[in-house]
Protein backbone atom coordinates (compact mmCIF):
# COMPACT_ATOMS: atom_id res chain seq x y z
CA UNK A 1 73.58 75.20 70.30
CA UNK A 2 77.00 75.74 68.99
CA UNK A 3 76.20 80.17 69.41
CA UNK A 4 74.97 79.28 73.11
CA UNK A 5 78.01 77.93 73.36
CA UNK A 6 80.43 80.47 72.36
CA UNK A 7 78.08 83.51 74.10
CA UNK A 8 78.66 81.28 77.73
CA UNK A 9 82.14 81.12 77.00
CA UNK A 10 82.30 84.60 75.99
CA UNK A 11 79.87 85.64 79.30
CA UNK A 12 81.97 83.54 81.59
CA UNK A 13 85.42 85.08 80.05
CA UNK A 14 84.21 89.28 81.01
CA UNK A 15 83.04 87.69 84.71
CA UNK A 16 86.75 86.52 85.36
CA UNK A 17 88.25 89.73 84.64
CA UNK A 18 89.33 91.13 87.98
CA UNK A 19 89.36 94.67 89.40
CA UNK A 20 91.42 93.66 92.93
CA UNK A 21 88.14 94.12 94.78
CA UNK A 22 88.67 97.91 94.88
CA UNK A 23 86.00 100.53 93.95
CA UNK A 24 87.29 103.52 94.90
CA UNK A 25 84.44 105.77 93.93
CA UNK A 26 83.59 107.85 96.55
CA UNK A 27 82.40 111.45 96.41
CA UNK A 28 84.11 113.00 99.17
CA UNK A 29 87.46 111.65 98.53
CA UNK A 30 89.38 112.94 95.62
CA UNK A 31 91.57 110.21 93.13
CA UNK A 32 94.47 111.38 93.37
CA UNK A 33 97.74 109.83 91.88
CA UNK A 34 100.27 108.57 93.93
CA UNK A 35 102.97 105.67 95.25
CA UNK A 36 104.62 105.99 98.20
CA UNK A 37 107.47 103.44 100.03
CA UNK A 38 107.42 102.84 103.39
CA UNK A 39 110.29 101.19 105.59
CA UNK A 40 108.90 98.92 108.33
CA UNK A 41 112.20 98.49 109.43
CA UNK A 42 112.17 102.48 110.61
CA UNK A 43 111.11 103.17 113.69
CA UNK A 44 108.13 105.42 112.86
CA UNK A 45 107.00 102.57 111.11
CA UNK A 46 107.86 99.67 112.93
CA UNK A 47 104.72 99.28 114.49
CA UNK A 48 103.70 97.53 111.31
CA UNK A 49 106.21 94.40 112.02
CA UNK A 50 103.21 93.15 114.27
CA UNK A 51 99.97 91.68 113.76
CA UNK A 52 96.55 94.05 114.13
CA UNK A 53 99.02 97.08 114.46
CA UNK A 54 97.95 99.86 112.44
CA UNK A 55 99.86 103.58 111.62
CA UNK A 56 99.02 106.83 110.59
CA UNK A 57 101.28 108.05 107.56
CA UNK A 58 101.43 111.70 107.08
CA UNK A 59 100.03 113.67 103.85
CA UNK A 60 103.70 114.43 102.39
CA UNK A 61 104.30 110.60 101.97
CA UNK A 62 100.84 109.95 100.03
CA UNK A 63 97.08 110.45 100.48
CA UNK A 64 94.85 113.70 100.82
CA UNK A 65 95.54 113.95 104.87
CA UNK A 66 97.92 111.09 104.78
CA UNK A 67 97.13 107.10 105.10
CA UNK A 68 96.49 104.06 107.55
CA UNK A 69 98.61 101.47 106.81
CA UNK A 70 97.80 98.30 109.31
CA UNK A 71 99.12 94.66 109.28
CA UNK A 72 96.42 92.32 109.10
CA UNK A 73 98.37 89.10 109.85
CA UNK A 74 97.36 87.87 106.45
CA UNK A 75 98.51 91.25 105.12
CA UNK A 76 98.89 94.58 104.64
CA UNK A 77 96.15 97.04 103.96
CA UNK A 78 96.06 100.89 103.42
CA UNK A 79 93.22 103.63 103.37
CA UNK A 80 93.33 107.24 102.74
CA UNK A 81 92.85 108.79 106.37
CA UNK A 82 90.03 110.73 104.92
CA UNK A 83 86.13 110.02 106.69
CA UNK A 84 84.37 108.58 103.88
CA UNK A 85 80.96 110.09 104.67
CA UNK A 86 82.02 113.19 105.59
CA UNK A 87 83.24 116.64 103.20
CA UNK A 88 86.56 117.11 103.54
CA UNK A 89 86.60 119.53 106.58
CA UNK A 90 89.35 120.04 109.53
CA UNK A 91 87.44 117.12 111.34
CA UNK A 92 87.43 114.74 108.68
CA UNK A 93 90.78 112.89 109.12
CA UNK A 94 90.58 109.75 110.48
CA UNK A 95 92.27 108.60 114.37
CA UNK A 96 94.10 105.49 114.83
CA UNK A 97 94.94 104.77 118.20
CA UNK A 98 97.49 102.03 116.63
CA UNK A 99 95.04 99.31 116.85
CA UNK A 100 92.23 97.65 114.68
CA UNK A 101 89.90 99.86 114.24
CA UNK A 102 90.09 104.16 113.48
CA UNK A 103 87.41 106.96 114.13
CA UNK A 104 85.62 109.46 112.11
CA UNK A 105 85.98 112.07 114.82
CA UNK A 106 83.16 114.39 112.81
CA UNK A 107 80.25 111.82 113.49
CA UNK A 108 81.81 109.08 115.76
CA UNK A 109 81.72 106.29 113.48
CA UNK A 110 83.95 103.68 114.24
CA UNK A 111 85.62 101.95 111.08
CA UNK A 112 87.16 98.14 110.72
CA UNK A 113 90.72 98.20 109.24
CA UNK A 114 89.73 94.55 108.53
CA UNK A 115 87.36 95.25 106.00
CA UNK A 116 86.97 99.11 105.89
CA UNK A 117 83.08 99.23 106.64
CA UNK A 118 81.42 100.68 109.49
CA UNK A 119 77.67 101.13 109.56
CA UNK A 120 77.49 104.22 107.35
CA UNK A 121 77.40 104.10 103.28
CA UNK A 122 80.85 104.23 101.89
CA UNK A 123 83.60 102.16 103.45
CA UNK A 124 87.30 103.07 103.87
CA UNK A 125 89.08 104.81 100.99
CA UNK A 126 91.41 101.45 99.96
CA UNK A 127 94.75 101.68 98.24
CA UNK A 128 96.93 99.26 96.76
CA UNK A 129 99.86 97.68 99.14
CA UNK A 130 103.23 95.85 97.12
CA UNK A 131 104.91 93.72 99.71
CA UNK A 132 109.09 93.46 99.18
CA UNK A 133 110.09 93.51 102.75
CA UNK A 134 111.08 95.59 104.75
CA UNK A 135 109.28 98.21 102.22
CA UNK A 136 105.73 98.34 101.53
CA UNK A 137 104.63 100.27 98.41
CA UNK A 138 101.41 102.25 99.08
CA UNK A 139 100.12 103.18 95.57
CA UNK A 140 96.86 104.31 93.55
C-alpha cells in the first residue's frame, strides 16, 4: 500500500509540472530565438491600449515575417504572423485588419486571436508576452 502510495504521489507530482500551455511544434514555422520590447505608449503601437485591438509587428522587431500582438482584455497574446498550414511562401504572412481575428491569405482561413485555432490542423504560432506597462516583452 505504502509503494501505491509514493508512485500516486510521484504520478501526480510529473502531471503538475507546467509547460504555459504552449506547443510550439509546427513544421512550417521555424523556432527561432528571440525577445523583443514593444512600447504601447508609441503610436504605432498604441492600438494595443484597447480591448480586441490587435497589430502587426514587423520582422526586424521579432518573428520570421514579424508578429500579431492583440489585447485580449484579459491579456496580451502574440503569434508569429506566419500561416501555420501553409510553407513559408510570399503568401504565407498573416493579415490583421486590427481586429479579432487575421487571415491566411494563401487558403482563406480565418484564424481566432482568442485562441489561435481556425478549422485547419495547426493553430497560431504562440509566443510568450511579459507585461511591465507601457512595454510588453514578446519573447521565445
Amino acid at each position: 500500500m505504502k509503494k501505491i502510495c509514493l508512485f500516486l504521489l510521484f504520478a501526480f507530482t510529473l502531471n503538475g509540472c507546467s509547460d504555459d500551455g504552449f506547443n510550439n511544434n509546427n513544421p512550417y514555422i521555424p523556432n527561432f530565438r528571440f525577445s523583443t520590447n514593444i512600447n504601447i505608449d508609441l503610436p504605432s503601437f498604441s492600438a494595443l491600449n484597447f480591448v480586441g485591438n490587435s497589430i502587426y509587428v514587423p520582422p526586424q522587431l521579432g518573428g520570421s515575417p514579424g508578429l500579431i500582438i492583440f489585447n485580449s482584455g484579459s491579456g496580451y497574446f502574440a503569434y508569429d504572423a506566419t500561416c501555420p498550414n501553409q510553407p513559408v511562401t510570399s503568401c504565407s504572412t498573416l493579415i490583421t485588419n486590427g481586429g479579432i481575428n487575421v487571415i491566411c491569405p494563401c487558403d482563406d482561413e480565418s484564424y481566432s486571436l482568442f485562441t489561435g485555432l481556425s478549422t485547419l490542423k495547426y493553430p497560431l504560432k504562440r509566443y510568450r508576452v511579459e507585461v511591465s506597462l507601457p512595454v510588453l516583452r514578446v519573447y521565445n
